[in-house]
Protein backbone atom coordinates (compact mmCIF):
# COMPACT_ATOMS: atom_id res chain seq x y z
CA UNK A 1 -12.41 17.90 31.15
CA UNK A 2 -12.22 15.28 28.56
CA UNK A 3 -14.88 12.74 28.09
CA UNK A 4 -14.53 8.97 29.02
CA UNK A 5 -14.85 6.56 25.89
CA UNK A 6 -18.73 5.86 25.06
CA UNK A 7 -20.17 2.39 26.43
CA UNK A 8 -21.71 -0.23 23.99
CA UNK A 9 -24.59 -2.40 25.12
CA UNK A 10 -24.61 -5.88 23.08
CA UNK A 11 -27.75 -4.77 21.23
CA UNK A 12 -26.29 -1.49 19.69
CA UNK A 13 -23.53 -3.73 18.34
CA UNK A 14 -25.48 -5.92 17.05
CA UNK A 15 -28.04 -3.88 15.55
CA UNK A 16 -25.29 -1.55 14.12
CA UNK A 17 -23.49 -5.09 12.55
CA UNK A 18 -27.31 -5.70 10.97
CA UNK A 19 -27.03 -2.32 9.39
CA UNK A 20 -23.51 -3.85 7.56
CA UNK A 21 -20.85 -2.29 10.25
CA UNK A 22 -17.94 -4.51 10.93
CA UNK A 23 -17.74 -3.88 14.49
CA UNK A 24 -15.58 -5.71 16.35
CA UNK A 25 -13.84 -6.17 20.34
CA UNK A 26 -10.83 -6.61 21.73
CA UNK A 27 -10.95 -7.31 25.71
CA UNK A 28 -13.84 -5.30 25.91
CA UNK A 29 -12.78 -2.58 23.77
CA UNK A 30 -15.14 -2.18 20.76
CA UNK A 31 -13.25 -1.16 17.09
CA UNK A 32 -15.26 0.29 14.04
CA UNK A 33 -13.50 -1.11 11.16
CA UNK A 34 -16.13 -0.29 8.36
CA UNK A 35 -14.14 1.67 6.59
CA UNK A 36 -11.36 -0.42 6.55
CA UNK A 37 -12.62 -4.01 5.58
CA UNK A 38 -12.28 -3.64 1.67
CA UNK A 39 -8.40 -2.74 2.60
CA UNK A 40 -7.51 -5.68 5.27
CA UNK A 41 -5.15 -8.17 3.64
CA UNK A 42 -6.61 -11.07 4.57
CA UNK A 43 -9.89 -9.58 2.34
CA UNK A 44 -13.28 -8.24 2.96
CA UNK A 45 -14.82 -11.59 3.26
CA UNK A 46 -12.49 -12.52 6.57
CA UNK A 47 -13.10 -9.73 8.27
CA UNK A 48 -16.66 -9.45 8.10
CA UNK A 49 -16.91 -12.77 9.45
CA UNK A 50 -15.38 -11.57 12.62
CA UNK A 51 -18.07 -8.88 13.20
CA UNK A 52 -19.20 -8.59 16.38
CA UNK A 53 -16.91 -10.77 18.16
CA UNK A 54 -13.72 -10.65 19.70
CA UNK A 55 -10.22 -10.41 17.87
CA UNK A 56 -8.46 -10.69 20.49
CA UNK A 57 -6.75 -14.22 19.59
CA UNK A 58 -7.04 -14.00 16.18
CA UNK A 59 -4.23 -11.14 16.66
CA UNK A 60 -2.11 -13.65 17.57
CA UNK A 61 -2.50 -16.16 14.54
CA UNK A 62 -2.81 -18.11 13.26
CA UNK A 63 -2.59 -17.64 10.03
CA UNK A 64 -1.04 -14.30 10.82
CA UNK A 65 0.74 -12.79 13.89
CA UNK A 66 -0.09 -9.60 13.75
CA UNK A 67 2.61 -6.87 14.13
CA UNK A 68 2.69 -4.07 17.20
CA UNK A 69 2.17 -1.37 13.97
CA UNK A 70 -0.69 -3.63 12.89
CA UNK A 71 -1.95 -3.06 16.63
CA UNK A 72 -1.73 0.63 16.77
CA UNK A 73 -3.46 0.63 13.62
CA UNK A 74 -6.27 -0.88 15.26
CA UNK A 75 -6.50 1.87 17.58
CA UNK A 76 -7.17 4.29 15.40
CA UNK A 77 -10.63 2.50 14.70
CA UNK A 78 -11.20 2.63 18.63
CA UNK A 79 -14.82 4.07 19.54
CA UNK A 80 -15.51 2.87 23.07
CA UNK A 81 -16.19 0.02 25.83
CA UNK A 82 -18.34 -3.00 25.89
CA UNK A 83 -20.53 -2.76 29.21
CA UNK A 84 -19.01 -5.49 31.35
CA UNK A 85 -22.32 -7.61 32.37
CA UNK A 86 -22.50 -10.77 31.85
CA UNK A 87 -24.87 -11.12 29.39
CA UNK A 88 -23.53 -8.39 27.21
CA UNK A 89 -19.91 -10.10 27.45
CA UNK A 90 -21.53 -13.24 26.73
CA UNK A 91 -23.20 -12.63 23.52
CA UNK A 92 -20.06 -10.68 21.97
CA UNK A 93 -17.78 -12.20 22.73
CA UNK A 94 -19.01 -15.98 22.29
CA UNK A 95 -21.68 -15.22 19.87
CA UNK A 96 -22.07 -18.87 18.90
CA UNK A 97 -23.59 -19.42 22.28
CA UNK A 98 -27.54 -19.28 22.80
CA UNK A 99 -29.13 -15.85 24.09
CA UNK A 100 -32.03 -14.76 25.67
CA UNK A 101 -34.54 -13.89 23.42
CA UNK A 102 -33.95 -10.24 21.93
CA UNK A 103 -36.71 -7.91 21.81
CA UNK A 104 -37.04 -6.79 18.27
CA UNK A 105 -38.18 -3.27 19.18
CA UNK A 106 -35.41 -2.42 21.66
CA UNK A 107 -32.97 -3.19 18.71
CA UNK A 108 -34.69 -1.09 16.10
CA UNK A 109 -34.50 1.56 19.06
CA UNK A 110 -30.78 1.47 19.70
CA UNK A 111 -30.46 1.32 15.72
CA UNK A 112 -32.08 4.44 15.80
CA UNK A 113 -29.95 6.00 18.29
CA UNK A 114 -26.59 4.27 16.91
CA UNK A 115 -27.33 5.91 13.15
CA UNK A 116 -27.29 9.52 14.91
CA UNK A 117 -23.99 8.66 16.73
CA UNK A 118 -20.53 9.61 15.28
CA UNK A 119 -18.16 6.75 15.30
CA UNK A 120 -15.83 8.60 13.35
CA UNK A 121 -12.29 6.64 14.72
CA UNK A 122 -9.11 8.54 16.53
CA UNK A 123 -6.91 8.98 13.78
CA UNK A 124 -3.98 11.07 15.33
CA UNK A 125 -3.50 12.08 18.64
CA UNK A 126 -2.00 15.68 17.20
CA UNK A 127 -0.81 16.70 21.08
CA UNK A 128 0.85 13.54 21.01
CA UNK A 129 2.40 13.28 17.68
CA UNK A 130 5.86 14.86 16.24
CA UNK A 131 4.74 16.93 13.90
CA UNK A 132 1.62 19.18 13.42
CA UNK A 133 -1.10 17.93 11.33
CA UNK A 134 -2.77 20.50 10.74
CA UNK A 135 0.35 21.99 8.94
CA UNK A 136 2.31 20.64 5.42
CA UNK A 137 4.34 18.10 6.73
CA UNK A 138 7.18 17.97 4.50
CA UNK A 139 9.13 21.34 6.35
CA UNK A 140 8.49 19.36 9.68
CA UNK A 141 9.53 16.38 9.02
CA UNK A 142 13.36 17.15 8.75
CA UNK A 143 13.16 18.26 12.21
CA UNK A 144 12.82 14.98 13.78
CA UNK A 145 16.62 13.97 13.44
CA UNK A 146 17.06 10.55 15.50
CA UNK A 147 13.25 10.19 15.71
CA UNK A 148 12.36 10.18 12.36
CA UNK A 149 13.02 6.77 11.04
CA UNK A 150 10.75 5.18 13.79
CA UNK A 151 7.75 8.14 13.37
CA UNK A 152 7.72 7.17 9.15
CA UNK A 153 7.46 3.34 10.07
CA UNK A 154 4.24 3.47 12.59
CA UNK A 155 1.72 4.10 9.80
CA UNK A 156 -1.28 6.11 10.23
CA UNK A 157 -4.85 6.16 8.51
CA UNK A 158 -5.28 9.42 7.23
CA UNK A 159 -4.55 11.72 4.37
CA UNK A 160 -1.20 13.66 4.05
CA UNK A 161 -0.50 17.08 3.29
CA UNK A 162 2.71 18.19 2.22
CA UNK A 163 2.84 21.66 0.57
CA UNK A 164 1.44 24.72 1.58
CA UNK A 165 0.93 26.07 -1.88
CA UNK A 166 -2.24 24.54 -3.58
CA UNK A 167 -0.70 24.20 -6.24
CA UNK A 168 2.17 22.07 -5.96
CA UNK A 169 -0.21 20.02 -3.54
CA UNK A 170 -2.12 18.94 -6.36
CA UNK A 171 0.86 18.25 -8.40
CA UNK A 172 1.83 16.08 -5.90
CA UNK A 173 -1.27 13.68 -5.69
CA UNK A 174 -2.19 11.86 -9.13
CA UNK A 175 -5.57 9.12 -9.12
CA UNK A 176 -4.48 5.55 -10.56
CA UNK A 177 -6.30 6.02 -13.82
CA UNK A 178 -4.36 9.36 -14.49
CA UNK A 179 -1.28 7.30 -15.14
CA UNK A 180 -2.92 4.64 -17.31
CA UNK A 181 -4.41 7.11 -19.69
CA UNK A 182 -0.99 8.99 -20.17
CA UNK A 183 1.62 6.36 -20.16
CA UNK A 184 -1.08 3.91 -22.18
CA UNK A 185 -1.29 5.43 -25.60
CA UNK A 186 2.74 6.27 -25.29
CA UNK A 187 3.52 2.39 -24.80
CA UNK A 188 1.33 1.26 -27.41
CA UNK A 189 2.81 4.00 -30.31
CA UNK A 190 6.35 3.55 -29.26
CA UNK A 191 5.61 -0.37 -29.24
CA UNK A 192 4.26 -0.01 -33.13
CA UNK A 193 6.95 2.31 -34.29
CA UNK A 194 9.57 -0.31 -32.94
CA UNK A 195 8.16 -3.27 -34.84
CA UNK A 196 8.03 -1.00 -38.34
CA UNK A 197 11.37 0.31 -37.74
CA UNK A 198 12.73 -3.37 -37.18
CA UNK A 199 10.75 -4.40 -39.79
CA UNK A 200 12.68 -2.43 -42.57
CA UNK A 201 15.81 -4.48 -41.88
CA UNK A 202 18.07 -1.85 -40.89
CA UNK A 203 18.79 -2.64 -37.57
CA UNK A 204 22.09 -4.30 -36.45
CA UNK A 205 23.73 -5.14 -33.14
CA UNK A 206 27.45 -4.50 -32.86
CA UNK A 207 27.31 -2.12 -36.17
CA UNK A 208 29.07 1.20 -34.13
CA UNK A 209 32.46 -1.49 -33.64
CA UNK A 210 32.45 -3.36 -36.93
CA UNK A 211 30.26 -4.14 -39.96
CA UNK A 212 31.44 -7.65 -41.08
CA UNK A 213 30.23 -9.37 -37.58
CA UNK A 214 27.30 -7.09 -36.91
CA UNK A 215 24.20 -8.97 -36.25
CA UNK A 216 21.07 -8.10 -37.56
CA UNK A 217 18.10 -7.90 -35.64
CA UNK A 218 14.93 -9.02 -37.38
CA UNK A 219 11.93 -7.81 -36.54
CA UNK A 220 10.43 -11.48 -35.39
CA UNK A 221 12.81 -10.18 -32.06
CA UNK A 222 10.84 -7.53 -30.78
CA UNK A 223 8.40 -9.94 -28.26
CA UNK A 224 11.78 -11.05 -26.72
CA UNK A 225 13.40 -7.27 -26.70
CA UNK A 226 10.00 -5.72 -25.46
CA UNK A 227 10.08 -8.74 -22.90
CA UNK A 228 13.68 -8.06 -21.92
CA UNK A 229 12.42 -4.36 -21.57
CA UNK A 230 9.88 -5.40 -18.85
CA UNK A 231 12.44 -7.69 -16.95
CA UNK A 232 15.07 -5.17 -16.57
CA UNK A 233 12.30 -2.60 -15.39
CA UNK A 234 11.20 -5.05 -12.53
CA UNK A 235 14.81 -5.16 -11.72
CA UNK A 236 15.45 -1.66 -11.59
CA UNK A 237 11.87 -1.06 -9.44
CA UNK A 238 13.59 -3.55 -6.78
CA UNK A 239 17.14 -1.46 -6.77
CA UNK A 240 15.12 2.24 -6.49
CA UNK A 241 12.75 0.38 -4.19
CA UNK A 242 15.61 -0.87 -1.91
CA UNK A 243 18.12 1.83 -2.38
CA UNK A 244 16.85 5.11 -2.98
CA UNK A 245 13.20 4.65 -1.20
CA UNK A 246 14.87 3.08 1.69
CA UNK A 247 17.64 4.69 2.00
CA UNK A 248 18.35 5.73 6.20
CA UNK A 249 18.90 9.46 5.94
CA UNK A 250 21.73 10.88 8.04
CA UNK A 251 19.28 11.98 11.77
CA UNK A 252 21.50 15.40 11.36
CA UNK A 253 20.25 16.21 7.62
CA UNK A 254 17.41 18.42 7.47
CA UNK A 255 17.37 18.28 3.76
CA UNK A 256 18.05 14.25 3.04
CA UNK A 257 15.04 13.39 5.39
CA UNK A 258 13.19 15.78 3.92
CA UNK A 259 13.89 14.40 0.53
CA UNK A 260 13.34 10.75 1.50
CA UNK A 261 9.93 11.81 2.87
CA UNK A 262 9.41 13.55 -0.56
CA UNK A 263 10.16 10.52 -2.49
CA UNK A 264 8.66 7.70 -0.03
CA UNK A 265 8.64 8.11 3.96
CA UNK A 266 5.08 9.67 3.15
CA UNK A 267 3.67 6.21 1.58
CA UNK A 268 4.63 4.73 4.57
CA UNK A 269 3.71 7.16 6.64
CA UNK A 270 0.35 7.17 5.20
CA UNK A 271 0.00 3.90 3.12
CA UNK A 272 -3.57 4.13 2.32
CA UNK A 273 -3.71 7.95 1.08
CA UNK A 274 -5.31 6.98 -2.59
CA UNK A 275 -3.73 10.19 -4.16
CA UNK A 276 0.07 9.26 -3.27
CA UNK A 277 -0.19 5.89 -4.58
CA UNK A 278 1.28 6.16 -8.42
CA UNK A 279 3.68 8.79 -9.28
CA UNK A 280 3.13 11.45 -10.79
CA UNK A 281 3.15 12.24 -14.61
CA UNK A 282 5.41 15.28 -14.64
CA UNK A 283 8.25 13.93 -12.38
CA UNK A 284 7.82 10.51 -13.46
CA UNK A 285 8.46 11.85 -17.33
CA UNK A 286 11.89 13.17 -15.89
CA UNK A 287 12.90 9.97 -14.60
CA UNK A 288 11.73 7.86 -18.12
CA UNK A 289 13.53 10.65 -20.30
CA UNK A 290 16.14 10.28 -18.23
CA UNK A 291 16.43 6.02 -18.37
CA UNK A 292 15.72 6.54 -22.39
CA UNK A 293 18.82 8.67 -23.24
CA UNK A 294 20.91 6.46 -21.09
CA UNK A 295 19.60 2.98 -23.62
CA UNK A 296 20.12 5.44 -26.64
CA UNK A 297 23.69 5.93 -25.10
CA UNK A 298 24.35 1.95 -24.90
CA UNK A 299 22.02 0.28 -28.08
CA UNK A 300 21.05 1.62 -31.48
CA UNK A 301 18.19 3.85 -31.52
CA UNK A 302 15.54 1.15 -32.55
CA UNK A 303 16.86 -1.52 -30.32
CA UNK A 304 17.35 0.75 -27.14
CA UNK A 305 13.85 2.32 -28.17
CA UNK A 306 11.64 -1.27 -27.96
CA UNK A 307 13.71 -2.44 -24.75
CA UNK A 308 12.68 1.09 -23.43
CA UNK A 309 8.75 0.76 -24.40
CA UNK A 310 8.84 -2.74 -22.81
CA UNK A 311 10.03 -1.53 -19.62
CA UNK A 312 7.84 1.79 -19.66
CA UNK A 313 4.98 -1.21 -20.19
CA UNK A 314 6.27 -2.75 -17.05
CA UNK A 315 6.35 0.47 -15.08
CA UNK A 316 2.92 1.26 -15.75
CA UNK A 317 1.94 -2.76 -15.11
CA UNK A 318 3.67 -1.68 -11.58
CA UNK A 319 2.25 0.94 -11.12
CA UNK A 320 -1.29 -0.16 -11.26
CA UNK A 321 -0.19 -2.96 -9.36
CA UNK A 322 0.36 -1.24 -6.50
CA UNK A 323 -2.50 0.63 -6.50
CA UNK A 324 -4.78 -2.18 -6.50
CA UNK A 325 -2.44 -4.00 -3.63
CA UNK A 326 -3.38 -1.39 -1.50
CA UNK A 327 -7.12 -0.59 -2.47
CA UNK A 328 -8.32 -4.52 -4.48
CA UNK A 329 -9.92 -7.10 -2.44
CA UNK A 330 -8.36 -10.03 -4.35
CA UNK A 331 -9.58 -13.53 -3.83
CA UNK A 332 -7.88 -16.02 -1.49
CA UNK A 333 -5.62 -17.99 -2.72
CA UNK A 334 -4.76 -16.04 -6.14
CA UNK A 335 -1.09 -14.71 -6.69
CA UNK A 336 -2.33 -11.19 -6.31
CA UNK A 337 -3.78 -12.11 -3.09
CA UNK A 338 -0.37 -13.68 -1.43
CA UNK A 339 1.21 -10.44 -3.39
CA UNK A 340 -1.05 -8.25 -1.41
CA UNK A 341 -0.31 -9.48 2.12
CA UNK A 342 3.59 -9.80 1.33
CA UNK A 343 3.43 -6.16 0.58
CA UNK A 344 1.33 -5.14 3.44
CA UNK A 345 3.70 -6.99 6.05
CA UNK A 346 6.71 -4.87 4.47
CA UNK A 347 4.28 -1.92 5.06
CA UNK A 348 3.33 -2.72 8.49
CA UNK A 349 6.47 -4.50 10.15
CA UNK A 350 9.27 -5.72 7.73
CA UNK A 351 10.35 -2.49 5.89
CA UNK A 352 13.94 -3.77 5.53
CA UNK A 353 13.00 -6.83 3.32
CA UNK A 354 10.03 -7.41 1.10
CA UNK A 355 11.19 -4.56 -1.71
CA UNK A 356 9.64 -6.63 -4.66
CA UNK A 357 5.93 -5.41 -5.70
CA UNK A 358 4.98 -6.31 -8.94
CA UNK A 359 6.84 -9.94 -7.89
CA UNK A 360 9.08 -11.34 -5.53
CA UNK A 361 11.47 -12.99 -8.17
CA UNK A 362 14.36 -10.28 -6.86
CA UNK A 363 13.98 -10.94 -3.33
CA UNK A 364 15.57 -14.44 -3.54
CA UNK A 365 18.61 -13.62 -5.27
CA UNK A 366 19.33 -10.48 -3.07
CA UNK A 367 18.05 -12.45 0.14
CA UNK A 368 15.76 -9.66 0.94
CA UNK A 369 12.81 -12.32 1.00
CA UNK A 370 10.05 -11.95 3.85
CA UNK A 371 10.17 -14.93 5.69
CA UNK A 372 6.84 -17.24 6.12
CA UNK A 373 5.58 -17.16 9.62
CA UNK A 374 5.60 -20.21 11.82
CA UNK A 375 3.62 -21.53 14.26
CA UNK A 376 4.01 -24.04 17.32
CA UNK A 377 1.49 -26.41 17.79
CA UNK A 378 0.37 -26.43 21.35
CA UNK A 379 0.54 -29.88 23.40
């Protein structure tokens, strides 16, 4: 038989939110959220303030409404029951309200006790679920047909396999520094050779149709071209963003789902898996060769070249971006901090708006924006 959830006197939670656990309730039921408090999108800071009492209207906004993903995310965190007496209730869940006096020793005790008890969280009820976890998920996933798009979009809290060989698993994950320190010292050649090579004066736009009105392109340009560069790449992250990475897969196509899994459904799936955050080098190279020959195709070889390196710049500015959306703790009321919650709520319950990261400029135009939440004051 399965055991019943674990009971929580008042003075294990509180001793345990002494020790620096962010512990909180929701009608009785008691959440471990330690682990997640440096990744909550309203920052660290908010959510530690709430330890040790109950969330249960702050769920409901405002500031934020929180979503029903946002919900069963919580659950994952789920280690057990308040005990329902009335003092226990009381100092919980109304902690601002005067106690009897605690007995110093007890606490220590239950400290004790509390620092030998796992409160490891439910991640995935695996009887429950679709698909196997303790198998490579990306031959499973194409099995889910009609089911699929709703399984990718109710994120879990827990690292994702996808390969059975080892070594195209590691292929597939790539740490957030890995793609600074190869795409870094790329940017900052390519960016030097462009400014020598528009320095010698041989550069002119038009010159492939005529020479009389070709313009030349001086080499006092190359901020505007290289910023140019950056603006078409934050375009072109919004359309792969929007159309590729959210693409609906036919329910009856083994291989599309499995491919849209490949290329995104995982991150969603799994937003907070630190190794599937940035892409990695070797596939990403494919797709950068491939964006290069198509500018040497349209511009001359030193112009197409410094739009390229300004919008390889911006890929790798996007890239780290997103990294640090998911894992930084920025401070209220910074851009990066009403970045990091816009991205979240596309994460957690609007995944058919929201596609800019590194901004939101393309959201307006393409009225894809996330709209601001509202609330009704009561009478």
């Amino acid at each position: 038989a399965t055991a019943g959830p674990r009971s929580f006197s008042a003075a294990e939670v509180r001793a345990r939110c002494a020790q620096g656990a962010c512990l909180v309730s929701c009608h009785r039921r008691l959440y471990d959220l330690s682990g997640f408090v440096r990744l909550h999108p309203g920052g660290e800071e908010l959510l530690r303030r709430r330890a040790g009492t109950d969330v249960s209207a702050a769920l409901d906004g405002p500031p934020h409404r929180h979503s029903a993903n946002a919900r069963r995310w919580l659950e994952q965190y789920y280690v057990g029951e308040i005990e329902p007496s009335d003092e226990q209730v009381r100092n919980i869940l109304c902690p601002s309200l005067p106690s009897a006096p605690v007995d110093e020793k007890a606490v220590d005790a239950e400290a004790q006790t509390l620092e030998q008890t796992d409160l490891c969280y439910k991640t995935v009820d695996v009887e429950k679920d679709l698909v196997d976890w303790q198998k490579p998920l990306l031959w499973q996933v194409g099995y889910l047909g009609e089911k699929y798009d709703e399984w990718v979009h109710q994120p879990v809290d827990r690292p994702i396999r996808l390969f059975h060989s080892d070594v195209l698993e590691f292929l597939s994950k790539t740490a957030w520094y890995v793609v600074f320190m190869v795409w870094t010292p790329v940017v900052l050649y390519l960016t030097w050779y462009s400014y020598a090579s528009l320095a010698q004066g041989n550069t002119r736009l038009f010159s492939s149709f005529t020479t009389e009105y070709s313009i030349p392109v001086h080499k006092y340009y190359f901020p505007f071209i290289f910023l140019l560069g950056m603006i078409l790449w934050s375009l072109l992250e919004y359309l792969i963003h929007r159309f590729v990475f959210h693409m609906k897969p036919p329910a009856s196509n083994y291989y599309l789902i499995t491919l849209h899994f490949l290329l995104h459904g995982q991150h969603h799936k799994s937003p907070f898996d630190s190794s599937r955050l940035v892409f990695p080098p070797v596939p990403a190279s494919l797709v950068i060769g491939f964006f290069y020959g198509v500018l040497r195709v349209l511009l001359p070889e030193v112009l197409g070249l410094s739009v390229f390196v300004g919008g390889l710049c911006g890929y790798v500015i996007y890239d780290m971006m997103h990294y640090y959306l998911h894992y930084g703790s920025p401070k209220k009321g910074t851009y990066l901090y009403g970045l990091k919650a816009y991205h979240v709520k596309h994460h957690f319950e609007h995944q058919k708006s929201g596609f800019g990261i590194s901004t939101r400029f393309w959201d307006y135009p393409f009225r894809t924006l996330i709209p601001e939440e509202t609330f009704k004051k009561e009478d």
